[in-house]
Protein backbone atom coordinates (compact mmCIF):
# COMPACT_ATOMS: atom_id res chain seq x y z
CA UNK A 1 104.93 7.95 -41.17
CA UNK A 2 101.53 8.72 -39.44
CA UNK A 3 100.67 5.66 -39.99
CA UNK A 4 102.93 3.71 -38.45
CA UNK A 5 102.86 6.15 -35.36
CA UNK A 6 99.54 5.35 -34.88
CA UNK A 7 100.08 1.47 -34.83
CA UNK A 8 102.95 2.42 -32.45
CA UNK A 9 100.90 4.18 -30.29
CA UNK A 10 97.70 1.64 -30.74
CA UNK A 11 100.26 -1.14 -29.69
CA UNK A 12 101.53 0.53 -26.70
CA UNK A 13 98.26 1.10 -25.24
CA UNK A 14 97.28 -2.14 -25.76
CA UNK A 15 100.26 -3.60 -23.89
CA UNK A 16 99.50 -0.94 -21.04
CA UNK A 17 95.93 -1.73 -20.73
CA UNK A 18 94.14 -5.35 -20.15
CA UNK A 19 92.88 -6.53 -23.56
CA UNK A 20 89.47 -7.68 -22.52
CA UNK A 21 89.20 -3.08 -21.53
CA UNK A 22 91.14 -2.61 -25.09
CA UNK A 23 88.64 -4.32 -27.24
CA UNK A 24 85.51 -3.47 -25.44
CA UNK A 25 86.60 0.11 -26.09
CA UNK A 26 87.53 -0.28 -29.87
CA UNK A 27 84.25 -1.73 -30.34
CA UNK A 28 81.97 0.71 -28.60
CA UNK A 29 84.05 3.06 -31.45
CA UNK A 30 85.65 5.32 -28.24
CA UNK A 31 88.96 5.27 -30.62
CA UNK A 32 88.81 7.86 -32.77
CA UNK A 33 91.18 8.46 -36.09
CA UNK A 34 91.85 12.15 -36.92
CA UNK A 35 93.43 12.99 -39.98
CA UNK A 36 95.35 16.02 -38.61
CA UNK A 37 98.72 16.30 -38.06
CA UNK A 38 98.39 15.04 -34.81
CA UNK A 39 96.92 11.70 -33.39
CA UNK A 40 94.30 12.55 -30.65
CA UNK A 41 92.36 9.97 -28.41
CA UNK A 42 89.46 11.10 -27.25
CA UNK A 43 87.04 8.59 -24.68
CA UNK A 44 83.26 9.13 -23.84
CA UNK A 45 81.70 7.80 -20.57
CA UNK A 46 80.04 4.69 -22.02
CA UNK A 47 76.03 4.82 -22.97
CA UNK A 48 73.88 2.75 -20.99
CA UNK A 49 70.84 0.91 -23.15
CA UNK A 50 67.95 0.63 -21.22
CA UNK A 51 66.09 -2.48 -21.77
CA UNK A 52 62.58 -1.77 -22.19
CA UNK A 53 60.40 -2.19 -19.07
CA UNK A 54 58.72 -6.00 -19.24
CA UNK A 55 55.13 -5.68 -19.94
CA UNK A 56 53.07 -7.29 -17.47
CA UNK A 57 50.13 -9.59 -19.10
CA UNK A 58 46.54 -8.42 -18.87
CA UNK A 59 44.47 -11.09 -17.28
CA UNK A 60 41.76 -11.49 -19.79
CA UNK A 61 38.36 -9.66 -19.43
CA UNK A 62 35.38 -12.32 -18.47
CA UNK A 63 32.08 -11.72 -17.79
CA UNK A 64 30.06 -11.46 -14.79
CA UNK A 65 28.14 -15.06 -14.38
CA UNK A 66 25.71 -12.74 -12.29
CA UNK A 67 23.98 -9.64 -12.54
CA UNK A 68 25.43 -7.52 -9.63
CA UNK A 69 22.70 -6.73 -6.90
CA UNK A 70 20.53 -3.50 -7.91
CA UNK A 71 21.17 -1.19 -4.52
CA UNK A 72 18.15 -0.39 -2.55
CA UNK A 73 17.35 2.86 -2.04
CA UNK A 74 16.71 3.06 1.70
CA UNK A 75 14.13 6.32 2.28
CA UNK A 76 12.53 7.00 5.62
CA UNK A 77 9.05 5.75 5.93
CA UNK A 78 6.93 8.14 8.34
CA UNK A 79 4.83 5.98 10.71
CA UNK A 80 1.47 5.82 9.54
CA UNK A 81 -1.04 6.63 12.18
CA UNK A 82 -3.75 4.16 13.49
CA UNK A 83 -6.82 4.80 11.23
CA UNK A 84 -9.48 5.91 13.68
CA UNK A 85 -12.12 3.03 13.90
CA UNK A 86 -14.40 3.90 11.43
CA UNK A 87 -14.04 1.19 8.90
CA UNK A 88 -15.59 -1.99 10.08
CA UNK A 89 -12.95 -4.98 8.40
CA UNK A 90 -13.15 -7.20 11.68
CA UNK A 91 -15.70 -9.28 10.89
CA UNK A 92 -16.47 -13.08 9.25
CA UNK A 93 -19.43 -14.44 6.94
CA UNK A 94 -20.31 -17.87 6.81
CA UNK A 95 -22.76 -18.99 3.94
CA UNK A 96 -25.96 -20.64 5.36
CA UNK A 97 -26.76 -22.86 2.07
CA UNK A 98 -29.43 -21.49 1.86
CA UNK A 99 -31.16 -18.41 -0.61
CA UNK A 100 -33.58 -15.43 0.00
CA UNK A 101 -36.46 -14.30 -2.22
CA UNK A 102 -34.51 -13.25 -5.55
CA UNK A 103 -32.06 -16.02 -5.34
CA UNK A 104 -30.25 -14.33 -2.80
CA UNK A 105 -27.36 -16.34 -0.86
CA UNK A 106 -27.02 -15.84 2.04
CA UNK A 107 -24.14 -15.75 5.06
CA UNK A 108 -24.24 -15.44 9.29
CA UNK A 109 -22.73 -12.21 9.70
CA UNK A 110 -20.82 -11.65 13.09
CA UNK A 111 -19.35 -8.27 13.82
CA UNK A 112 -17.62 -8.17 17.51
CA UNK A 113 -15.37 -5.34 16.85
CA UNK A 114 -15.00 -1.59 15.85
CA UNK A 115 -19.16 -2.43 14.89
CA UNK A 116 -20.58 -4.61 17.62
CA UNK A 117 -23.92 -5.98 16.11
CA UNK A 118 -25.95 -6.26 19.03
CA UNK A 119 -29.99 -8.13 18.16
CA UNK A 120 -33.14 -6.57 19.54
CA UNK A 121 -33.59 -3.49 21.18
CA UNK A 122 -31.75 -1.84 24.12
CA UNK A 123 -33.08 -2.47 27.49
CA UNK A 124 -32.29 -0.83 31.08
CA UNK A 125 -32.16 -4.31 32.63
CA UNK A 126 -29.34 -5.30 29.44
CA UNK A 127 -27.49 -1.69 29.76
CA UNK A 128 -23.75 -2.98 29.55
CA UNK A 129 -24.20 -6.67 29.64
CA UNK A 130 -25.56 -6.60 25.61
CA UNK A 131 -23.53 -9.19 23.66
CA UNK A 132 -23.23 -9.01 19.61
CA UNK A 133 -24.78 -12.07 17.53
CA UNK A 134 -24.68 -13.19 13.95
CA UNK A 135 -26.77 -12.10 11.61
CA UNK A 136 -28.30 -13.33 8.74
CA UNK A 137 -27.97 -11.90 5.60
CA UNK A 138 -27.71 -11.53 1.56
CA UNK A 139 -24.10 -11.84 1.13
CA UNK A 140 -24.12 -9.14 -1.88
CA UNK A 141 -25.85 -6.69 0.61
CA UNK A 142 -22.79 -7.31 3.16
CA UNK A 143 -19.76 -5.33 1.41
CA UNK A 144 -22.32 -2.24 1.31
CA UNK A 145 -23.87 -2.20 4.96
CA UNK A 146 -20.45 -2.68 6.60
CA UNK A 147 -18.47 0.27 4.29
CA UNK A 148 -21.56 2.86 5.14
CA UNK A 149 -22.14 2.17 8.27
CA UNK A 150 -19.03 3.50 9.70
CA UNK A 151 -18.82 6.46 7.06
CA UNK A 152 -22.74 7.32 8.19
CA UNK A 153 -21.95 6.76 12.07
CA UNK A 154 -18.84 9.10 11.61
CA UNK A 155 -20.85 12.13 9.47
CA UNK A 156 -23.65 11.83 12.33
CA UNK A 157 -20.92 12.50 15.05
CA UNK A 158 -19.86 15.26 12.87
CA UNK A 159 -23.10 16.74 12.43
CA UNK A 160 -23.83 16.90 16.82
CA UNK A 161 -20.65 18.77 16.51
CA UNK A 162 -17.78 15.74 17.56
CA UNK A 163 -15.08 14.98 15.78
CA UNK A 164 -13.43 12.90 18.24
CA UNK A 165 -11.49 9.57 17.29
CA UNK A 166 -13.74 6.57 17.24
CA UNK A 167 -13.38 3.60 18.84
CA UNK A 168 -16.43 1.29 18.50
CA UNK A 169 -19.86 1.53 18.02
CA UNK A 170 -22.70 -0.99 18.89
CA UNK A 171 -25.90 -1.49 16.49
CA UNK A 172 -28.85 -2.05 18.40
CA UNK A 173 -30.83 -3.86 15.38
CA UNK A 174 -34.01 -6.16 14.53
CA UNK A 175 -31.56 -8.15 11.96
CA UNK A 176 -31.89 -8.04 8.22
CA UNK A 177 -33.44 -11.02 6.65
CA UNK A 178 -36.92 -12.06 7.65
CA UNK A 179 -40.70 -12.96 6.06
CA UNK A 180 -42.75 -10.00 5.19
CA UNK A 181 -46.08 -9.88 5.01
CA UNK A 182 -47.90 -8.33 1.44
CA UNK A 183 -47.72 -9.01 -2.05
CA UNK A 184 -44.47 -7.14 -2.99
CA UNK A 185 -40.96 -8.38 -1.48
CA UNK A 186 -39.22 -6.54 0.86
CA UNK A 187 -35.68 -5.92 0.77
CA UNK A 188 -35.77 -7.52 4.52
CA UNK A 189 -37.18 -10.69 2.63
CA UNK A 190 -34.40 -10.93 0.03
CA UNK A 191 -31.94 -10.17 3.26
CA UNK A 192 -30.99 -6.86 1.66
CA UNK A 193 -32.43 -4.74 4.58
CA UNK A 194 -31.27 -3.95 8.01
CA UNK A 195 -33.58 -1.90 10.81
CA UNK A 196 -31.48 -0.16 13.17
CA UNK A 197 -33.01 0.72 16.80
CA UNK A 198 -29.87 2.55 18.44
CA UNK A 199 -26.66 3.41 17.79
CA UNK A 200 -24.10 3.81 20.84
CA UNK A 201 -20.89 5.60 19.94
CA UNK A 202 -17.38 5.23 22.35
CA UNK A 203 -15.02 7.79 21.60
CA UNK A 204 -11.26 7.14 21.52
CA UNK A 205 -11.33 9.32 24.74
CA UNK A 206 -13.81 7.12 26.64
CA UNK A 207 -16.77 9.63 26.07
CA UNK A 208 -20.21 8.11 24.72
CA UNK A 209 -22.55 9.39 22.30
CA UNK A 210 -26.21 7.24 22.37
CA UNK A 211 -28.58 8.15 20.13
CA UNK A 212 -31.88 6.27 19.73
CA UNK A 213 -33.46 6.05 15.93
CA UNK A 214 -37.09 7.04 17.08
CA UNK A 215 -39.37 9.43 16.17
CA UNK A 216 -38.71 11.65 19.54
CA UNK A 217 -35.13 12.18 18.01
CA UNK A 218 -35.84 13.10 14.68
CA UNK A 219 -34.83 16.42 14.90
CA UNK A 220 -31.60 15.43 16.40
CA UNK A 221 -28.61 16.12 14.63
CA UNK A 222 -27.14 12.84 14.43
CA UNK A 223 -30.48 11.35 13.30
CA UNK A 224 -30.35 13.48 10.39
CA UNK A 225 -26.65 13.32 9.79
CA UNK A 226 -26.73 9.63 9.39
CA UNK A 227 -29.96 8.94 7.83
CA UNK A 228 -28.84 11.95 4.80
CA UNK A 229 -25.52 10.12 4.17
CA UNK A 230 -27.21 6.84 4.20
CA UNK A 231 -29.04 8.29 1.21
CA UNK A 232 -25.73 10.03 -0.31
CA UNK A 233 -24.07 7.36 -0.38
CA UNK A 234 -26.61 4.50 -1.38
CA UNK A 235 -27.89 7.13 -4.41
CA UNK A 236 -24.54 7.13 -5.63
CA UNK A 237 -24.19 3.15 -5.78
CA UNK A 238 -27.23 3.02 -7.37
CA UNK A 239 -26.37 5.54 -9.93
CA UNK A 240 -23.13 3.73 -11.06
CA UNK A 241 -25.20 1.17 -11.87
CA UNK A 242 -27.99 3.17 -13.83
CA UNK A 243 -29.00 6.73 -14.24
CA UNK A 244 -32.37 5.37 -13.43
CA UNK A 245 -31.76 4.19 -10.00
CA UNK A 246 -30.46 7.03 -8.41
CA UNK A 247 -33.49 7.69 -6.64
CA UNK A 248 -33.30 4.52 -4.93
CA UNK A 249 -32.06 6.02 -1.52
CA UNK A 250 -32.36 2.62 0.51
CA UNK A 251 -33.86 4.43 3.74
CA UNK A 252 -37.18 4.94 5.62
CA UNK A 253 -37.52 6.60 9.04
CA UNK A 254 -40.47 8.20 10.60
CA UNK A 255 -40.81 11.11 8.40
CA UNK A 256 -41.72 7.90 5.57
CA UNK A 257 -44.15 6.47 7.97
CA UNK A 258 -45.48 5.39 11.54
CA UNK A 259 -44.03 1.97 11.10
CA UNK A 260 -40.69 3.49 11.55
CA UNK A 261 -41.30 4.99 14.19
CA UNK A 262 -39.19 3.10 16.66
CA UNK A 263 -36.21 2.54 14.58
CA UNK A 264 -34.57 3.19 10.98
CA UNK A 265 -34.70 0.95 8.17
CA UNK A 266 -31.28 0.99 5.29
CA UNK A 267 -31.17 -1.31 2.35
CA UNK A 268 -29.58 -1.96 -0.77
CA UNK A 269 -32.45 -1.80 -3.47
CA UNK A 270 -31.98 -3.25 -6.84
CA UNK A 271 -30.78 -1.50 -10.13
CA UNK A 272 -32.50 -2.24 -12.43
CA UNK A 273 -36.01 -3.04 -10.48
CA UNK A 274 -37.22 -6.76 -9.70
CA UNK A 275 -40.79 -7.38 -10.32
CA UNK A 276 -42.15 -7.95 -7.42
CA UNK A 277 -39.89 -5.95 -5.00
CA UNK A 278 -40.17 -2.76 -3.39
CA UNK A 279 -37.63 -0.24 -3.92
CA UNK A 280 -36.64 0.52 -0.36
C-alpha cells in the first residue's frame, strides 16, 4: 500500500512540475525515500561545484644574454689642492748624439717653468730681463738634479724661516757639462755636475727671496739649508746603491775650497767608483 502511494504521489508531482525540473531533481538525489509510516519530501538548495581556477602558464625562465651593469658607487671626491711649485715636471730633454767622458749620453735640458734655468751669472745691467737656456747634460744625472732641486730650494726657504707657497725659482748657473782640466774626470766632464751661482725664489704671494751661493753668504741660513739637504738627499741615493757610497755627498762650496767661492757645485757621483773620476 505504501508503495503504490508513493508512485501516486511521485506521479502527481511529476504532472504538476515541468519534467526537465523533475529529473534534474531526482538526479541530484533531492528525493528522498523514508521508510516510516509516512512519505516525506524533503529538498536542499542545490550545491554549486566550483571549477577549479585555470592555471595561468609560466613563461619559461631564460637567461640573461648579458651580464647586468655592476652599479658605480658614486663617493665625493674632495678637490685636491694645487701642489705648491716645488716639483720641477715642466721641462723637455732632447738627446745631443753625442756622449761624455764615461760613456755618458747626453740631452739639451730646457727648464722655463716652476725652475727657470737661467746661464751665467746675475748681472745689474740683466736684473729682470734674464732669459732661461738649454743645458747640456748626462741624461742619467737629469731625473736627480730636477727632483732635489726643488726639495733643497724648499728646505732652504724653510731654514730663513718662510714657509710660503712657491711659485718659481730661477737658477743662476755656469751649466753642467764642460772640459776639465787635470788628470782625474770631473763629474762636470761626464755632464754629471751642475755649479749654481744664485738662486732667486718668488713666493706664491709675490714676495722674493735672492740668495747668492758665495762665500759672503755662507753663514746664511738658506746657504746652509740647501747645501745640507743637497747632501741628505744625494747620501741616501748613493747608499741604495751601496753601503760604500754613502759618503759620496755630491757637493762642494767654499768651506771645500777657494774655487767655490763664487758659487756651489752639486753632482751625482758614481756608486761604485770609476777609475779615473773624482767623487764629487
Amino acid at each position: 500500500m505504501k508503495i503504490k502511494l508513493f508512485y501516486l504521489s511521485t506521479f502527481v508531482l511529476s504532472c504538476a512540475l515541468p519534467a526537465n525540473f523533475v529529473l534534474a531533481q531526482m538526479d541530484a538525489g533531492f528525493y528522498h525515500f523514508s521508510q516510516g509510516p509516512t512519505s516525506e519530501v524533503t529538498s536542499a538548495a542545490p550545491r554549486v561545484v566550483e571549477a577549479p581556477p585555470a592555471r595561468t602558464p609560466t613563461p619559461p625562465t631564460t637567461r640573461p644574454t648579458t651580464r647586468p651593469a655592476t652599479p658605480i658607487a658614486t663617493a665625493q671626491v674632495a678637490a685636491t689642492p694645487a701642489a705648491p711649485a716645488t716639483t720641477a715636471q715642466d721641462y723637455t730633454t732632447r738627446r745631443t748624439g753625442s756622449r761624455a767622458a764615461g760613456g755618458e749620453i747626453l740631452t739639451r735640458l730646457e727648464s722655463c717653468g716652476s725652475l727657470r734655468m737661467i746661464l751665467g751669472k746675475k748681472s745689474r745691467r740683466a736684473a729682470g730681463r734674464s732669459t732661461c737656456a738649454p743645458l747640456t747634460i748626462a741624461e742619467s744625472f737629469v731625473p736627480t738634479l730636477m727632483s732635489q732641486l726643488p726639495t733643497c730650494i724648499r728646505e732652504g726657504a724653510t731654514a730663513k724661516g718662510i714657509n710660503k707657497q712657491i711659485k718659481s725659482s730661477d737658477i743662476y748657473n755656469a751649466g753642467a757639462y764642460g772640459q776639465r782640466s787635470g788628470e782625474t774626470y770631473s763629474m762636470h766632464e761626464a755632464g754629471r755636475g751642475f755649479d749654481i751661482y744664485q738662486i732667486d725664489v718668488t713666493f706664491a704671494d709675490g714676495t722674493k727671496l735672492y740668495s747668492p751661493m758665495t762665500i759672503s753668504k755662507k753663514n746664511d741660513d738658506f746657504y746652509k739649508g740647501f747645501n745640507k739637504c743637497w747632501e741628505r738627499l744625494t747620501s741616501a741615493v748613493m747608499s741604495r746603491m751601496s753601503s760604500r757610497c754613502r759618503n759620496y755627498v755630491g757637493l762642494l762650496d767654499c768651506n771645500d775650497n777657494r774655487a767655490h767661492h763664487d758659487h756651489v757645485h752639486v753632482s751625482l757621483p758614481y756608486c761604485p767608483k770609476k777609475a779615473g773620476f773624482r767623487t764629487y
